[in-house]
Protein backbone atom coordinates (compact mmCIF):
# COMPACT_ATOMS: atom_id res chain seq x y z
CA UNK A 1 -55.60 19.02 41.48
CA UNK A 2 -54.78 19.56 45.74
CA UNK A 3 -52.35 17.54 47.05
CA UNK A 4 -54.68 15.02 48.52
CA UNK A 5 -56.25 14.09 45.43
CA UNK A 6 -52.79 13.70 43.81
CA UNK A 7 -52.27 11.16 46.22
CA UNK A 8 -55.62 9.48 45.89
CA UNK A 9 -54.33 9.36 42.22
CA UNK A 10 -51.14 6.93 42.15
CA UNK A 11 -49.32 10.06 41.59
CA UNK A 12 -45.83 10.80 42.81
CA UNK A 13 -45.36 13.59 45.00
CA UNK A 14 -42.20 16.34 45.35
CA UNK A 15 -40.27 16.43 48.96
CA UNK A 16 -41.56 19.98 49.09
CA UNK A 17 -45.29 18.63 49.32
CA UNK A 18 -44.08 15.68 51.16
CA UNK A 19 -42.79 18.27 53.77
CA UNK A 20 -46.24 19.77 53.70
CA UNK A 21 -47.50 16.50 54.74
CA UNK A 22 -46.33 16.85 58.26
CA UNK A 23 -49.29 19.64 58.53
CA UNK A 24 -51.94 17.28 57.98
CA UNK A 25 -53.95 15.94 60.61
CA UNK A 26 -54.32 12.12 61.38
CA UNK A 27 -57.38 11.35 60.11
CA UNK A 28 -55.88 12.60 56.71
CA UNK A 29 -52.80 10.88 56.90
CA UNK A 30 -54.39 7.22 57.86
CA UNK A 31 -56.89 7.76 54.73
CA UNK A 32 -54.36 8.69 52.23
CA UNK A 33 -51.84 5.95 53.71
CA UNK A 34 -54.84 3.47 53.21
CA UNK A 35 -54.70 4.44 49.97
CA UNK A 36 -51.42 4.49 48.82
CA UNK A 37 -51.07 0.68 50.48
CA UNK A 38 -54.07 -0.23 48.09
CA UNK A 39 -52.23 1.05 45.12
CA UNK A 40 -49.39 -1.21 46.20
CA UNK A 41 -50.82 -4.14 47.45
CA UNK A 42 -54.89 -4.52 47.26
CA UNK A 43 -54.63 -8.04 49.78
CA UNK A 44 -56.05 -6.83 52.86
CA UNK A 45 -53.10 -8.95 54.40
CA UNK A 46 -50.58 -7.98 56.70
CA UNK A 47 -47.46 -10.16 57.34
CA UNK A 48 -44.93 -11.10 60.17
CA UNK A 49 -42.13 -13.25 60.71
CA UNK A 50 -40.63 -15.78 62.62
CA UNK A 51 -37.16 -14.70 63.13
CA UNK A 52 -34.49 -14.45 65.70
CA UNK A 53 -32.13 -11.09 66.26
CA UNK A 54 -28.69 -12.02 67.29
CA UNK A 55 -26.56 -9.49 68.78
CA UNK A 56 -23.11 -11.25 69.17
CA UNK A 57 -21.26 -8.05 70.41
CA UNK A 58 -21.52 -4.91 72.03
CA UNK A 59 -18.10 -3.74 71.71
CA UNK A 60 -18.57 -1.87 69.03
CA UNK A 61 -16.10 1.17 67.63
CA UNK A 62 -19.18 3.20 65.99
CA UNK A 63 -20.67 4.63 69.46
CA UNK A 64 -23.72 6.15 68.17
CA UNK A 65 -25.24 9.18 70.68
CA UNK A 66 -28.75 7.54 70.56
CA UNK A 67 -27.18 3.45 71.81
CA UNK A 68 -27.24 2.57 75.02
CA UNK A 69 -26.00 -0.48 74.07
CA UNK A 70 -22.73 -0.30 73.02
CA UNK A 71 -20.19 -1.13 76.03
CA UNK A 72 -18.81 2.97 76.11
CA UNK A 73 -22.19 3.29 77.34
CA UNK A 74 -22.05 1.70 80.31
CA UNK A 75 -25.70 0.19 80.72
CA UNK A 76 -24.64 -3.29 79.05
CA UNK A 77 -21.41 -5.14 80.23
CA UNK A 78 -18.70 -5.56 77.54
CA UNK A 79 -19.50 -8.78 75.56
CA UNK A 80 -18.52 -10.85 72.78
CA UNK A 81 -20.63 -14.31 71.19
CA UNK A 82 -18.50 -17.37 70.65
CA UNK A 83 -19.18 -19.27 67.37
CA UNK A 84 -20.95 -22.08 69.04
CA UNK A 85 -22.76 -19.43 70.86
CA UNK A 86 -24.30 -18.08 67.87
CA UNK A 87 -24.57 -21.27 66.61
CA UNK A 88 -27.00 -22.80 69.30
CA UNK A 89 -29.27 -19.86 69.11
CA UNK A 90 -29.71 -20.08 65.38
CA UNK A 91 -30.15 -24.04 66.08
CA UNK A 92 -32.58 -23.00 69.09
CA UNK A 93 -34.60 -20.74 66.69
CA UNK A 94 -34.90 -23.44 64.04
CA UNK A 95 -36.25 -26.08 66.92
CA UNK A 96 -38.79 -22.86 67.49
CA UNK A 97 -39.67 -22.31 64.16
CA UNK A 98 -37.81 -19.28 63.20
CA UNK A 99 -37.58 -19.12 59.39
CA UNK A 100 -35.04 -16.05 59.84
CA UNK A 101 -31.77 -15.00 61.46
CA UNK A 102 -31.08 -11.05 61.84
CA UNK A 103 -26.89 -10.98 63.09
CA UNK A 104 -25.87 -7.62 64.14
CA UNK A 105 -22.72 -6.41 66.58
CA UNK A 106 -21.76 -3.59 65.35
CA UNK A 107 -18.22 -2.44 64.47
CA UNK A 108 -15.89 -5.02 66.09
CA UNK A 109 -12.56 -4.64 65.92
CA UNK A 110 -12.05 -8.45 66.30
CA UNK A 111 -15.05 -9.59 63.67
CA UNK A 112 -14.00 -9.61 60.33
CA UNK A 113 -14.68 -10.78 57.05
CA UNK A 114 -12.72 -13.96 57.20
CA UNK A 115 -14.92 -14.50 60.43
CA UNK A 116 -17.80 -13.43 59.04
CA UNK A 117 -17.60 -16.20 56.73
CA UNK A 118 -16.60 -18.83 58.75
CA UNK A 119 -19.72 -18.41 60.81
CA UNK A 120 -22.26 -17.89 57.64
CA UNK A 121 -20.70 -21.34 56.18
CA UNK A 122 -21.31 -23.61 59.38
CA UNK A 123 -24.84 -22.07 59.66
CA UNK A 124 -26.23 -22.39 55.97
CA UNK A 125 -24.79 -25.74 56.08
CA UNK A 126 -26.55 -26.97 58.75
CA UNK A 127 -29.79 -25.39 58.21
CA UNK A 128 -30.07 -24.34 54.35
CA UNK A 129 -33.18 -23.30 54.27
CA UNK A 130 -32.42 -20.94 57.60
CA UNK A 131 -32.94 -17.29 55.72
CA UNK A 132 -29.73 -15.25 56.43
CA UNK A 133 -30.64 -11.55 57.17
CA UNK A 134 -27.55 -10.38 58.39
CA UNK A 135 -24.65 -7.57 59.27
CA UNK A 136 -25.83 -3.78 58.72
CA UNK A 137 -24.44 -1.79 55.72
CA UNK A 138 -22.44 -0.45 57.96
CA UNK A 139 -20.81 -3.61 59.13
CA UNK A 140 -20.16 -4.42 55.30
CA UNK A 141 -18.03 -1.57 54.60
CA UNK A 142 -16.45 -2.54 58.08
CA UNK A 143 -15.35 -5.75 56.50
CA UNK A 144 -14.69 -4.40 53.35
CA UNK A 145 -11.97 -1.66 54.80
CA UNK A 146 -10.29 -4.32 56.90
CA UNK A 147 -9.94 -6.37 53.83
CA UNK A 148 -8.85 -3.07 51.76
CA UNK A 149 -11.32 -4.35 48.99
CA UNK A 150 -14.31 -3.07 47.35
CA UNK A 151 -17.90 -3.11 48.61
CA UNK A 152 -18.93 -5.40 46.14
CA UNK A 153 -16.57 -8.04 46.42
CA UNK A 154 -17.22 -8.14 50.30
CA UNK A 155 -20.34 -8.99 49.22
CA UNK A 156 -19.93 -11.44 47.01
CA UNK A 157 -17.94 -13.20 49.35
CA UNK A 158 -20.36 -12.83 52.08
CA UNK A 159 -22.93 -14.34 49.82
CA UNK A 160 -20.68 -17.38 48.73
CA UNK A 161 -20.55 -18.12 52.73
CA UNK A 162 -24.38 -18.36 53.10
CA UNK A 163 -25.60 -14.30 53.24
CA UNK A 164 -29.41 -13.98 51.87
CA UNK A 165 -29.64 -10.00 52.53
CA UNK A 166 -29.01 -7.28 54.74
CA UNK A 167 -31.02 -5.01 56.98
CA UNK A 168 -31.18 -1.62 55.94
CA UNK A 169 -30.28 -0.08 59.08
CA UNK A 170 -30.12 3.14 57.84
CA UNK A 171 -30.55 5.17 60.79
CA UNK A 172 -31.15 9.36 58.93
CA UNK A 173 -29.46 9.50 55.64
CA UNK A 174 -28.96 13.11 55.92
CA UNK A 175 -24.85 13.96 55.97
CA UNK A 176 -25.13 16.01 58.68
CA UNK A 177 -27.14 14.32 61.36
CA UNK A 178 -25.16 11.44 60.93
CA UNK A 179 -21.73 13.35 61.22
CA UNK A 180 -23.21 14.57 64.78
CA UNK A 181 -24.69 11.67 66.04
CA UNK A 182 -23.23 8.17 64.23
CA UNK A 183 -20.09 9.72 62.64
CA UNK A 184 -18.04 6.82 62.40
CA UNK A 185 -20.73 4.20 60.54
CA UNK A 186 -20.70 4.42 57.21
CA UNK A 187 -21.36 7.21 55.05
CA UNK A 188 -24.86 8.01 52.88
CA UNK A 189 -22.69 7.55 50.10
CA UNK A 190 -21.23 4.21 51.33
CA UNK A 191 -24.71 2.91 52.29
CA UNK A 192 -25.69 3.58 49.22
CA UNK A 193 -22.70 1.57 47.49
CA UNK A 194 -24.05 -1.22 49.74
CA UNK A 195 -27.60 -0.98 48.59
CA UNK A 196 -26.78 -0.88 44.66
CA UNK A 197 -24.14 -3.81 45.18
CA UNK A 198 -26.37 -6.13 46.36
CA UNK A 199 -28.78 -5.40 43.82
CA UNK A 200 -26.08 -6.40 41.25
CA UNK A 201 -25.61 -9.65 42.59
CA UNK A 202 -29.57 -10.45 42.91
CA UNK A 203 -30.08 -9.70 46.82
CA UNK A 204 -32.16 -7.93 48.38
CA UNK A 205 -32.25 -5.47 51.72
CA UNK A 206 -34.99 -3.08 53.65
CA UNK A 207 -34.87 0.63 53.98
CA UNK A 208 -34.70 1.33 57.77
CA UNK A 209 -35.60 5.16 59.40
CA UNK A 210 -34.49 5.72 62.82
CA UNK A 211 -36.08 9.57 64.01
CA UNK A 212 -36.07 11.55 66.60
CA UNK A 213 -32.10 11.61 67.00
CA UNK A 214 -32.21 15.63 66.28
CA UNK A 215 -32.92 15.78 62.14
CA UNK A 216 -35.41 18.56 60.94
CA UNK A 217 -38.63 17.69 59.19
CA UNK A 218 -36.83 18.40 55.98
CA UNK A 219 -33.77 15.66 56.88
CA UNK A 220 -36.42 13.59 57.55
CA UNK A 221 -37.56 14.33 53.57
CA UNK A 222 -34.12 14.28 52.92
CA UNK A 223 -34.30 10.27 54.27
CA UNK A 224 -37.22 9.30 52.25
CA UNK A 225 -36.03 10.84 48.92
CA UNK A 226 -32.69 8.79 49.30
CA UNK A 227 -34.57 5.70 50.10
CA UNK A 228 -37.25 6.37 46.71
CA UNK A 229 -34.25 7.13 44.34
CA UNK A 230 -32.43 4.16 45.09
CA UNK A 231 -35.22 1.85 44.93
CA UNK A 232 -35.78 3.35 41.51
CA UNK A 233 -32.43 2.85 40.65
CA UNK A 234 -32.50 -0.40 42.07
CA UNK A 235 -35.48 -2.25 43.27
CA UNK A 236 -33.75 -3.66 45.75
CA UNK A 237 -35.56 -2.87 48.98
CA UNK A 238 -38.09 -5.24 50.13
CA UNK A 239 -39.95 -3.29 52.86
CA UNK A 240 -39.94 0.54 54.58
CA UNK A 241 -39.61 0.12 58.30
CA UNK A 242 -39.73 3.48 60.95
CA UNK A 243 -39.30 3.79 64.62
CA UNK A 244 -38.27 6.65 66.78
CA UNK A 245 -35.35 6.57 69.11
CA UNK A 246 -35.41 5.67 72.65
CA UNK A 247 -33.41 8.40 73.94
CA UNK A 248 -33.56 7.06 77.53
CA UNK A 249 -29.83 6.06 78.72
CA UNK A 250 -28.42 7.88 75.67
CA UNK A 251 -25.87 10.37 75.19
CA UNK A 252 -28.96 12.37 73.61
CA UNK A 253 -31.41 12.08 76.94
CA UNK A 254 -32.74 15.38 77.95
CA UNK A 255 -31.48 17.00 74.36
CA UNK A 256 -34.08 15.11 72.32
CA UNK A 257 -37.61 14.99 73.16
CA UNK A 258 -39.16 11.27 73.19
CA UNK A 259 -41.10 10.55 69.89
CA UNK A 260 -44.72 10.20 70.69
CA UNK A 261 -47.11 7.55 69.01
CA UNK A 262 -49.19 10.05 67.22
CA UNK A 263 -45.81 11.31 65.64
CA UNK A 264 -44.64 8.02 64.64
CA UNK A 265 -48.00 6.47 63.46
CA UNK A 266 -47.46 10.47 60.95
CA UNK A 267 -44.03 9.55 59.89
CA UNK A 268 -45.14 5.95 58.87
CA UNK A 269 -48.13 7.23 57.09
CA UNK A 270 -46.08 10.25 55.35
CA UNK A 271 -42.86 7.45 54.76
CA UNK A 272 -45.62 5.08 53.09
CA UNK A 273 -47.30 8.18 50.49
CA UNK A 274 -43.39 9.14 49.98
CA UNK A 275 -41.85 5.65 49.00
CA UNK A 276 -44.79 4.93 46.14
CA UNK A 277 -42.35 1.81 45.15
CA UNK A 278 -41.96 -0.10 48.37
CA UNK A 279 -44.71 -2.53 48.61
CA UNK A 280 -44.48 -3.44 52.35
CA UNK A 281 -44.21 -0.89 55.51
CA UNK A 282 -43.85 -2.76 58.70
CA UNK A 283 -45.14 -1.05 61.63
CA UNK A 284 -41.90 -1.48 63.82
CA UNK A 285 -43.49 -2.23 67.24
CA UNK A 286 -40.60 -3.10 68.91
CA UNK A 287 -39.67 0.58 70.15
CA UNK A 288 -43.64 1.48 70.35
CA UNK A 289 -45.77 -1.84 71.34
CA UNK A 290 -48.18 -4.11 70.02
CA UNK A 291 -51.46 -1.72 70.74
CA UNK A 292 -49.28 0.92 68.51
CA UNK A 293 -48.42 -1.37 65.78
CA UNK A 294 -51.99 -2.50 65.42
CA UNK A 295 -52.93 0.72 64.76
CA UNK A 296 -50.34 1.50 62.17
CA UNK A 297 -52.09 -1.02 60.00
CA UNK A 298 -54.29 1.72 59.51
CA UNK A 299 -51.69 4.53 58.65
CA UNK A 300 -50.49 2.33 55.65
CA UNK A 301 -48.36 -0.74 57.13
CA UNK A 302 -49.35 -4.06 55.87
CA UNK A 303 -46.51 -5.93 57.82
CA UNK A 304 -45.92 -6.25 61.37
CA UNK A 305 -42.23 -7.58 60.98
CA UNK A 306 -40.34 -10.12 63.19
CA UNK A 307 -41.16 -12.17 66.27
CA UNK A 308 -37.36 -11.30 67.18
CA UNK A 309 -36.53 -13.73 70.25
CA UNK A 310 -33.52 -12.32 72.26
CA UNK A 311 -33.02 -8.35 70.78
CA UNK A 312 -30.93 -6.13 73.06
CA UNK A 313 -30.26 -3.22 71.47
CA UNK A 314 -33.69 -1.49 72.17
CA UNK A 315 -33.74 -3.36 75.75
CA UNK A 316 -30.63 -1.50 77.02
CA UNK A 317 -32.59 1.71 77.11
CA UNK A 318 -35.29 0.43 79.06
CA UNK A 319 -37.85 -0.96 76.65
CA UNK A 320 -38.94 -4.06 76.86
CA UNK A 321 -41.46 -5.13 74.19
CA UNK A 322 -41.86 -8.70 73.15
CA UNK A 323 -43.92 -10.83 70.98
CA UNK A 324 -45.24 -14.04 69.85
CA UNK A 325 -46.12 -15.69 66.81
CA UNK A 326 -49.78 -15.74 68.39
CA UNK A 327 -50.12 -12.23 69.63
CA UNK A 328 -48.55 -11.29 66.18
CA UNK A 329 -51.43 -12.88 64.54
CA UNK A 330 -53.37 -10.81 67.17
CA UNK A 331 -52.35 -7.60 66.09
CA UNK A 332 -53.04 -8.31 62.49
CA UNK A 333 -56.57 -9.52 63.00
CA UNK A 334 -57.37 -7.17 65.64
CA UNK A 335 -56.30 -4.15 62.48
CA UNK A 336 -59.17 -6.42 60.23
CA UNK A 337 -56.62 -7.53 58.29
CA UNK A 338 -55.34 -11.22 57.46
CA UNK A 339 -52.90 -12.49 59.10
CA UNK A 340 -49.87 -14.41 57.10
CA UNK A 341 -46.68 -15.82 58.16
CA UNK A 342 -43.76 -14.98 55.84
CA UNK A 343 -40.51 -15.52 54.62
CA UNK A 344 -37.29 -13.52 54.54
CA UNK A 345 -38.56 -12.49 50.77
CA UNK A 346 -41.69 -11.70 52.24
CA UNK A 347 -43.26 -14.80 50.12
CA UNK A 348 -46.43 -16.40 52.03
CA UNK A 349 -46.26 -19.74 54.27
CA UNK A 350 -49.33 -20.05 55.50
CA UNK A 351 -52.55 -17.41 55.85
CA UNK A 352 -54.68 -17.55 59.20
């Protein structure tokens, strides 16, 4: 049996053929995408959300290579949130109909876990039914050092305070890209900590894959295999989301070249036959458009992810894509698919 027809086949397939993968042309890789999304989920939907990204600092001790928006960088000015700050915007986003707040700010020295929280509490006790998708993995282990205790009891305290889950924000989980470019965020090992603590406590996350930040093919192989053993391990991720970098503004301009749409529309379709135990793949149009996540509904995506009023991070290097809950549906419809509006546990509110 080829590789192809393996595919076709529900089977599982080896990083070495998932390397060989990358070879394939795009008419391939949209057809056996397709199918591997059928063997998943056989709905002919495709979801989105109604959510609001918060980011309440930029002051932030990790200073990635590939973010221009950390204040080291220079293109954003230094900035910190006040509580009522974040407060009115998740207030704001409830008036709008946002189902979902996303909290990032990467590694603060004056956010901790005591803060952290404060500010949950007073939000999931004005708005309980507000889902709470919020701080990265590395953010936990942040809070978790400053409070010298373990991962898992960080946790549990976050989700006493009002936490729901956590991004994946996983950037590469390959030890030695991440040593080069993100050296100071936490560890493969430590994300991975993260990822089967909150399945012991009955949350839930997403498996994020940032490329084009200098990995190999292989890391990239590397990055999928982490994210498939863990959700066998675990079952705790949700949905797959991809996006390449945008090196512009960077400490990695001019030593990276910019990630095309052909490539990313290959690595979702390659990250979708990989992960054979992730239901949803979001398209992640934030970084590549609308016209490029309509067409990644046909390379094996069946979610289009969040409306995300207000994100900065992918702003401060010069892109500025933005959506609506109508151009969403758009999208979706456009792909022939139906459109439905989701939660934060990517449960159904209403189908168009």
């Amino acid at each position: 049996m080829n590789l192809f027809d393996k595919i076709k086949n529900c089977e599982r397939i080896s990083q070495q053929e998932c390397l060989s993968l990358f070879d394939a042309s795009l008419f391939d890789l949209a057809e056996l995408a397709t199918a591997r999304r059928k063997q998943l989920d056989s709905s002919n939907e495709a979801g989105y959300i109604v959510n609001r990204m918060i980011n309440y600092s930029n002051i932030c001790k990790a200073c990635c290579k590939f973010c221009a928006y950390h204040a080291k960088a220079g293109r954003v000015a230094p900035f910190r949130m006040t509580d009522d700050e974040i407060f009115a915007l998740c207030a704001d986003a409830v008036e709008r109909g946002g189902v979902q707040i996303m909290l990032q700010g990467g590694l603060h020295p004056d956010f901790t876990l005591d803060w952290a929280e404060q500010i949950l509490r007073r939000i999931k006790t004005a708005f309980p039914k507000l889902w709470l998708h919020v701080f990265s993995p590395s953010e936990i282990v942040w809070f978790a050092r400053e409070k010298n205790i373990s991962i898992i009891e960080c946790l549990e305290r976050l989700q006493k305070a009002g936490l729901d889950s956590i991004p994946g924000a996983s950037d590469i989980l390959s030890p030695r890209v991440r040593r080069e470019v993100c050296g100071n965020k936490c560890t493969v090992e430590e994300w991975t900590e993260v990822m089967h603590s909150l399945a012991k406590l009955g949350m839930c996350s997403s498996a994020t894959m940032t490329f084009g930040i200098g990995e190999t093919l292989s890391e990239r192989v590397e990055h999928l295999d982490v994210v498939r053993r863990v959700q066998d391990e675990t079952g705790v991720f949700k949905a797959f989301i991809a996006w390449p970098v945008a090196p512009e503004n960077t400490e990695i301009e001019g030593k990276v070249d910019r990630v095309g749409s052909p490539e990313f529309l290959k690595m979702l379709a390659i990250g979708r036959i990989y992960l054979d135990n992730v239901k949803y793949v979001q398209s992640g149009w934030l970084t590549e458009g609308l016209r490029s996540a309509e067409i990644a509904l046909m390379f094996g995506a069946n979610d289009v992810g969040g409306v995300l009023m207000d994100e900065m991070v992918v702003r401060a290097a010069g892109i500025d894509n933005r959506a609506t809950s109508a151009n969403m549906r758009k999208v979706i419809q456009n792909a022939g698919f139906v459109a439905r509006e989701r939660d934060g546990l990517y449960n159904t509110i209403k189908v168009f």
